[in-house]
PDB file of N, CA and C in Angstrom:
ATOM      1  N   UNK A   1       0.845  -1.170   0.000  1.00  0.00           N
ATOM      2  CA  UNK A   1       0.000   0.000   0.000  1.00  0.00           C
ATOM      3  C   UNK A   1       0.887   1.228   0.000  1.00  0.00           C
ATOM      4  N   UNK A   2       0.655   2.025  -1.009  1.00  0.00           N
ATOM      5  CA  UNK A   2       1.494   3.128  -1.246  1.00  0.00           C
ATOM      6  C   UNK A   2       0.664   4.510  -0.605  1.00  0.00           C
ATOM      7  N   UNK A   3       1.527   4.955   0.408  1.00  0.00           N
ATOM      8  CA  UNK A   3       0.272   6.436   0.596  1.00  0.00           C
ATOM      9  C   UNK A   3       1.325   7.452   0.241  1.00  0.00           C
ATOM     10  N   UNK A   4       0.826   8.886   0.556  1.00  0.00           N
ATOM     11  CA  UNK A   4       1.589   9.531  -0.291  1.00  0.00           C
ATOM     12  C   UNK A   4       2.185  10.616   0.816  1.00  0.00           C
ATOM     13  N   UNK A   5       2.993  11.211   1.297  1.00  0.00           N
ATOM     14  CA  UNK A   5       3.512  12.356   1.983  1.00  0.00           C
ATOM     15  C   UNK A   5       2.714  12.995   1.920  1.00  0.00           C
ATOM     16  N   UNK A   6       2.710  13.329   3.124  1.00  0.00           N
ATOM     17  CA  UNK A   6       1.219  14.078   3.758  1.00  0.00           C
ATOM     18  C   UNK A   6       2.278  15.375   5.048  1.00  0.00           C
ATOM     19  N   UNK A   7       2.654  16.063   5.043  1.00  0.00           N
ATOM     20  CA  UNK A   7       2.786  17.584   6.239  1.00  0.00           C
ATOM     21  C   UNK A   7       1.727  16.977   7.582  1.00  0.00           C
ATOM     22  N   UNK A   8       2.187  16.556   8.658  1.00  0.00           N
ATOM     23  CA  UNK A   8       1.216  16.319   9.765  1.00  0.00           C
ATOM     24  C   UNK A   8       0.742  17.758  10.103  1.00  0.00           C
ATOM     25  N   UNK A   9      -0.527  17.614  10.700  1.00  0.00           N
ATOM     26  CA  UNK A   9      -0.635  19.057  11.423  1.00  0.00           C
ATOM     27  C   UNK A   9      -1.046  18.542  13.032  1.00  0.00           C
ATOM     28  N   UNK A  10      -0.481  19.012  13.940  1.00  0.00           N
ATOM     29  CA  UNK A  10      -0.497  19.506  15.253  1.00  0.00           C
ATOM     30  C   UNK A  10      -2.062  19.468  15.797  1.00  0.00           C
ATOM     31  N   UNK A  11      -2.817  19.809  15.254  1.00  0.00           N
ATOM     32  CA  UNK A  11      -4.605  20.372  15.683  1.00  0.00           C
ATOM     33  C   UNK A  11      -5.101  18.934  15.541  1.00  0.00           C
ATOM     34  N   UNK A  12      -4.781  18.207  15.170  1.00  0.00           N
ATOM     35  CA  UNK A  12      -5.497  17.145  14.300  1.00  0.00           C
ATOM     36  C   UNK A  12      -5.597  16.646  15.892  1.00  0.00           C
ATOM     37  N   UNK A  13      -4.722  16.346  16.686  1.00  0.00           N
ATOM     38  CA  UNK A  13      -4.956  15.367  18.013  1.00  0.00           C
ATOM     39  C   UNK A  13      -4.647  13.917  18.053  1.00  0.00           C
ATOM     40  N   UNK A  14      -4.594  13.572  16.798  1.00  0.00           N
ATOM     41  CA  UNK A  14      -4.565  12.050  16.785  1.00  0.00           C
ATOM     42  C   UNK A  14      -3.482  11.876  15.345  1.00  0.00           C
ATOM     43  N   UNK A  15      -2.729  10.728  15.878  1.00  0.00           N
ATOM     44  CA  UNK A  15      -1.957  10.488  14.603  1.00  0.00           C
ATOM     45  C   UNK A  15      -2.432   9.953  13.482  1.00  0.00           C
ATOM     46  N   UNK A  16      -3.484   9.326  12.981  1.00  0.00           N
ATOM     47  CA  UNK A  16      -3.906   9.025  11.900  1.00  0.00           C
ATOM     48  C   UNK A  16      -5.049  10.242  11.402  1.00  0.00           C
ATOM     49  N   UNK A  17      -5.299  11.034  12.426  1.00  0.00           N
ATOM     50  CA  UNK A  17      -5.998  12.112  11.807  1.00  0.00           C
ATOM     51  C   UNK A  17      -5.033  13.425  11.055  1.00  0.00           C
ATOM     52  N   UNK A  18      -3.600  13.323  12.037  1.00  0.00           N
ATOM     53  CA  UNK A  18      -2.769  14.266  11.490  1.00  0.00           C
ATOM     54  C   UNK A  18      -2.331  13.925  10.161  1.00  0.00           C
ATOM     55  N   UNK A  19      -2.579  12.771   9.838  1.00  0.00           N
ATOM     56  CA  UNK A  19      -1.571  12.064   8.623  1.00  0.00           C
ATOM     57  C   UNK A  19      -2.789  12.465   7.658  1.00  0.00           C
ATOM     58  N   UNK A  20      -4.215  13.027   7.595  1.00  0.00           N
ATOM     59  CA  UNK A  20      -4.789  13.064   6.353  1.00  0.00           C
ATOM     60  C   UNK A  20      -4.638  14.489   5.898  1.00  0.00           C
ATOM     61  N   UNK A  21      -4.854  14.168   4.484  1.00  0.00           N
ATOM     62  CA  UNK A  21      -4.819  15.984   3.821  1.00  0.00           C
ATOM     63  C   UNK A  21      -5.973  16.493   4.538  1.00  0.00           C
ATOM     64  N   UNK A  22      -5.850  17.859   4.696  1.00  0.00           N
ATOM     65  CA  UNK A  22      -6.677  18.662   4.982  1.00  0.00           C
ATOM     66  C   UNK A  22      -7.955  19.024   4.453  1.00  0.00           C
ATOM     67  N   UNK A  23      -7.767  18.544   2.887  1.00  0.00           N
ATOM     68  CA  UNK A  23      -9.593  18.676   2.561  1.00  0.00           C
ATOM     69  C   UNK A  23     -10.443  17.642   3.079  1.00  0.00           C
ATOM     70  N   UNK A  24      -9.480  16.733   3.891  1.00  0.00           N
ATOM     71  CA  UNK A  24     -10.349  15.036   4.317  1.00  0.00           C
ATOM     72  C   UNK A  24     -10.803  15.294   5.209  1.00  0.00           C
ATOM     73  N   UNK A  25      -9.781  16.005   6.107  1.00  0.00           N
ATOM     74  CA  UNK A  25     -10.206  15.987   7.386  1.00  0.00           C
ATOM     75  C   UNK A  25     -10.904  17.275   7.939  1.00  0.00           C
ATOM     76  N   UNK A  26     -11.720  17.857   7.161  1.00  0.00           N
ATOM     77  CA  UNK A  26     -11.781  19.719   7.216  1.00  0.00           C
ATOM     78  C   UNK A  26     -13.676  19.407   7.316  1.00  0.00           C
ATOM     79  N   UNK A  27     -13.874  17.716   6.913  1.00  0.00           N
ATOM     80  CA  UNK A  27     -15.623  17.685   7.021  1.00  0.00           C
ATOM     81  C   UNK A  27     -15.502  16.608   8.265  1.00  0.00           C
ATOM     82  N   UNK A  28     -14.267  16.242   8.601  1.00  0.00           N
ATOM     83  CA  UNK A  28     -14.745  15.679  10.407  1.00  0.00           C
ATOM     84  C   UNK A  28     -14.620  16.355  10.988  1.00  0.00           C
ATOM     85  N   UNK A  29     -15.551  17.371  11.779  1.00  0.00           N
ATOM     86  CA  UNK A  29     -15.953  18.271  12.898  1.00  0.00           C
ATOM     87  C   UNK A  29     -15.797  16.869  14.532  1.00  0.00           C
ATOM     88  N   UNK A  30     -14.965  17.273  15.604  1.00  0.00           N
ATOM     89  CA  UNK A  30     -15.488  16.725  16.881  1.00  0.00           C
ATOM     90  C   UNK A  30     -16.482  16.888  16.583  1.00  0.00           C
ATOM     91  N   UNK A  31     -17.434  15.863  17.558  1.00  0.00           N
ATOM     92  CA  UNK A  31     -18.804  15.958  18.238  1.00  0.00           C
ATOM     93  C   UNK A  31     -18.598  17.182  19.086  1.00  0.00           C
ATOM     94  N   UNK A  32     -19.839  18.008  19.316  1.00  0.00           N
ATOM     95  CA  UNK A  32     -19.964  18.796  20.466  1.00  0.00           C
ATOM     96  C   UNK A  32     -20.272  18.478  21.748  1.00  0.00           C
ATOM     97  N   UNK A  33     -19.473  18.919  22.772  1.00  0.00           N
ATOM     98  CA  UNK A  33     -20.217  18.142  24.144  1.00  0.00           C
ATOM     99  C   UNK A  33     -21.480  19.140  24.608  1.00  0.00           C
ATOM    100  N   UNK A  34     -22.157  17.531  24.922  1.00  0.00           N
ATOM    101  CA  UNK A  34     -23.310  18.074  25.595  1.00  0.00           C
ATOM    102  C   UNK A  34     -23.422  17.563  26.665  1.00  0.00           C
ATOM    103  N   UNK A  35     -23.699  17.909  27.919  1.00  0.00           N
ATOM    104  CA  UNK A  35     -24.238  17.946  28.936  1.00  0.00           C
ATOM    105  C   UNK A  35     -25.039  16.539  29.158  1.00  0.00           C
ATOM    106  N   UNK A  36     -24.899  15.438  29.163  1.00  0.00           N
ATOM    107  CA  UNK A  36     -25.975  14.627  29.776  1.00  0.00           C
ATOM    108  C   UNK A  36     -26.798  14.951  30.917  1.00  0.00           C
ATOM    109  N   UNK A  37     -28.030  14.426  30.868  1.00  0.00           N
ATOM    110  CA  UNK A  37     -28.484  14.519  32.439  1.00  0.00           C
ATOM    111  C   UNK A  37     -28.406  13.161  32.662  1.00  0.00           C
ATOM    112  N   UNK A  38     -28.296  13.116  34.484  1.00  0.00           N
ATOM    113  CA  UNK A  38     -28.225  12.086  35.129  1.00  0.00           C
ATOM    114  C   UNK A  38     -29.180  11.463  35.597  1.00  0.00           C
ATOM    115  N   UNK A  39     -30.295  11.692  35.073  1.00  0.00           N
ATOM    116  CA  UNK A  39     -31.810  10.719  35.553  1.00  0.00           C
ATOM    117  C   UNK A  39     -32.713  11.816  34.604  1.00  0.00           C
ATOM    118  N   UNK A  40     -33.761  10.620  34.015  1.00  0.00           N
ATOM    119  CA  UNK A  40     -34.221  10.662  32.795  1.00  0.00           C
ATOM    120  C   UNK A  40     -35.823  10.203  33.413  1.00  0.00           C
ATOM    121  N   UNK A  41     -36.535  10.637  32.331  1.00  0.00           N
ATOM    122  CA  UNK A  41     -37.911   9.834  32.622  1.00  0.00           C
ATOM    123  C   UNK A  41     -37.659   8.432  32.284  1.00  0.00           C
ATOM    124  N   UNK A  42     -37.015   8.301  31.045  1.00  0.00           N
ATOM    125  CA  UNK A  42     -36.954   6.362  31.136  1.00  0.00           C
ATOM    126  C   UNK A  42     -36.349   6.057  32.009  1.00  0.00           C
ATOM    127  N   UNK A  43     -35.507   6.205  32.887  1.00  0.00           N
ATOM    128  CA  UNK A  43     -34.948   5.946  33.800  1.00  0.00           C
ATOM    129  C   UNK A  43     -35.959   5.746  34.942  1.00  0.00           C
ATOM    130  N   UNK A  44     -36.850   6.788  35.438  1.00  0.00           N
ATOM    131  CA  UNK A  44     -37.625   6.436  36.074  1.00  0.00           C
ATOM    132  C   UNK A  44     -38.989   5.331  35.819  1.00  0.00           C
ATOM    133  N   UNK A  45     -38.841   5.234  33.920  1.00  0.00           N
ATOM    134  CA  UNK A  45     -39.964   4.099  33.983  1.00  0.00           C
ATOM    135  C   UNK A  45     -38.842   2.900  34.112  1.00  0.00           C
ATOM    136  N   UNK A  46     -37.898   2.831  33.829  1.00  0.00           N
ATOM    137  CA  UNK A  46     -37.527   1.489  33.723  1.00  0.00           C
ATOM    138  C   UNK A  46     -37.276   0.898  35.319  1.00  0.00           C
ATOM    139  N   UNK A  47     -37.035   1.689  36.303  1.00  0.00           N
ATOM    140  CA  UNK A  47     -37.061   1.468  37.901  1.00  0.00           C
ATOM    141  C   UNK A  47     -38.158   0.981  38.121  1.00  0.00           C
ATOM    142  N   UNK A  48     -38.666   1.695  37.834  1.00  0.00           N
ATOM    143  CA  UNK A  48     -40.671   1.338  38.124  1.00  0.00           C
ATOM    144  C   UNK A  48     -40.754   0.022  37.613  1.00  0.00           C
ATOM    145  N   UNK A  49     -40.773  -0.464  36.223  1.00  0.00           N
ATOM    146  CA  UNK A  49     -41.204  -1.273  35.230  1.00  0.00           C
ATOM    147  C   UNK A  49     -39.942  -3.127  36.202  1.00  0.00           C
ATOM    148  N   UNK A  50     -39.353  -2.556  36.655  1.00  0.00           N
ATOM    149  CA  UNK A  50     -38.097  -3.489  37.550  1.00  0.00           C
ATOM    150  C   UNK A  50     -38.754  -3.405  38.871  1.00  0.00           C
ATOM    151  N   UNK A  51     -39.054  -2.593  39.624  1.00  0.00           N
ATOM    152  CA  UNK A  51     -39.942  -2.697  40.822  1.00  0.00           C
ATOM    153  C   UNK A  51     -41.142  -3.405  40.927  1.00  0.00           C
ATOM    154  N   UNK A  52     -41.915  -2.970  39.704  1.00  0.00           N
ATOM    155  CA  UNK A  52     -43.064  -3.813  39.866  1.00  0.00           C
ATOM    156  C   UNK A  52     -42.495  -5.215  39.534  1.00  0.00           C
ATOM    157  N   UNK A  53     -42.178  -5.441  38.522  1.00  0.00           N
ATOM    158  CA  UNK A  53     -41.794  -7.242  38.193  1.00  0.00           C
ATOM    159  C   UNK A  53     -41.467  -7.873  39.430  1.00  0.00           C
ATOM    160  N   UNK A  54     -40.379  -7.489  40.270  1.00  0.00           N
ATOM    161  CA  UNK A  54     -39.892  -7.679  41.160  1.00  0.00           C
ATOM    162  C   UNK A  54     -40.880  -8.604  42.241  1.00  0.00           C
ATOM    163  N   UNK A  55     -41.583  -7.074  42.998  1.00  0.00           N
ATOM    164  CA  UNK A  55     -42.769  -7.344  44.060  1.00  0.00           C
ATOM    165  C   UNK A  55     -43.614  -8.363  43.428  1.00  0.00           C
ATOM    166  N   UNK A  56     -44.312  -8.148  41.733  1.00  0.00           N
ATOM    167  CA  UNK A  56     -45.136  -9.088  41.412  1.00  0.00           C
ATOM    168  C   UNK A  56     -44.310 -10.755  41.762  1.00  0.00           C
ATOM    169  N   UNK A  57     -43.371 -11.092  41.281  1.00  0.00           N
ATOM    170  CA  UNK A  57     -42.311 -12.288  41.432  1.00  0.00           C
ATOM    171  C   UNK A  57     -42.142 -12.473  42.732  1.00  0.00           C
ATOM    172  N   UNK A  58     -42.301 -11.842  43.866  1.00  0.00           N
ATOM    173  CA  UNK A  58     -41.752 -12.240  44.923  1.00  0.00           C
ATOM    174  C   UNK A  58     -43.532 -12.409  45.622  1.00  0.00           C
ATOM    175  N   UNK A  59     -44.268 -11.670  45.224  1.00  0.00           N
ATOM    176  CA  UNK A  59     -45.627 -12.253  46.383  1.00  0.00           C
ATOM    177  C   UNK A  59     -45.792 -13.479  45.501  1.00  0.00           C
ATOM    178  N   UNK A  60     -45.869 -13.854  44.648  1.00  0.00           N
ATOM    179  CA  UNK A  60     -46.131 -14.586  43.912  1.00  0.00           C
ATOM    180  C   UNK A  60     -45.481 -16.208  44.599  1.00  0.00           C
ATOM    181  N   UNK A  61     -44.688 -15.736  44.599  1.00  0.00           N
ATOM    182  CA  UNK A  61     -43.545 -16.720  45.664  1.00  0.00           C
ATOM    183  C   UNK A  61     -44.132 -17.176  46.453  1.00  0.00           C
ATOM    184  N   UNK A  62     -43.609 -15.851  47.705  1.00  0.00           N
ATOM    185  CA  UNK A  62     -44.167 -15.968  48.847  1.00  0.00           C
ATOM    186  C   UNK A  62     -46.022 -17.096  49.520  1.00  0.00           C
ATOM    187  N   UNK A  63     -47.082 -16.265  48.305  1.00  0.00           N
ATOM    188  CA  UNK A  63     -48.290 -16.392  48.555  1.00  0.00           C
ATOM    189  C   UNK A  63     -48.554 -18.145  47.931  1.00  0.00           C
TER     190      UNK A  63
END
């Protein structure tokens, strides 16, 4: 596999990103960070949806 001399650039962050020409790498933008939140409504159904199974499975048992 023949590649061709490529000028690294510094910004790139990563060595196989520094090694591409610049028109390649000029349409990969990072992702932007965003903020996750740490508790979600699915989060609260899926607790729920695990709570109930739970209690249902265990009287079930029990009774």
């Amino acid at each position: 596999m023949r590649r061709s001399l490529v000028i690294t650039d510094e910004t790139a962050r990563h060595p196989f990103l520094a090694s591409l020409p610049p028109h390649v790498r000029a349409s990969a933008e990072p992702p932007k960070a965003r903020r996750q939140a740490w508790f979600s409504l699915n989060d609260l159904r899926d607790f729920l949806m695990a709570y109930c199974a739970c209690f249902l499975a265990t009287s079930l048992y029990i009774a």
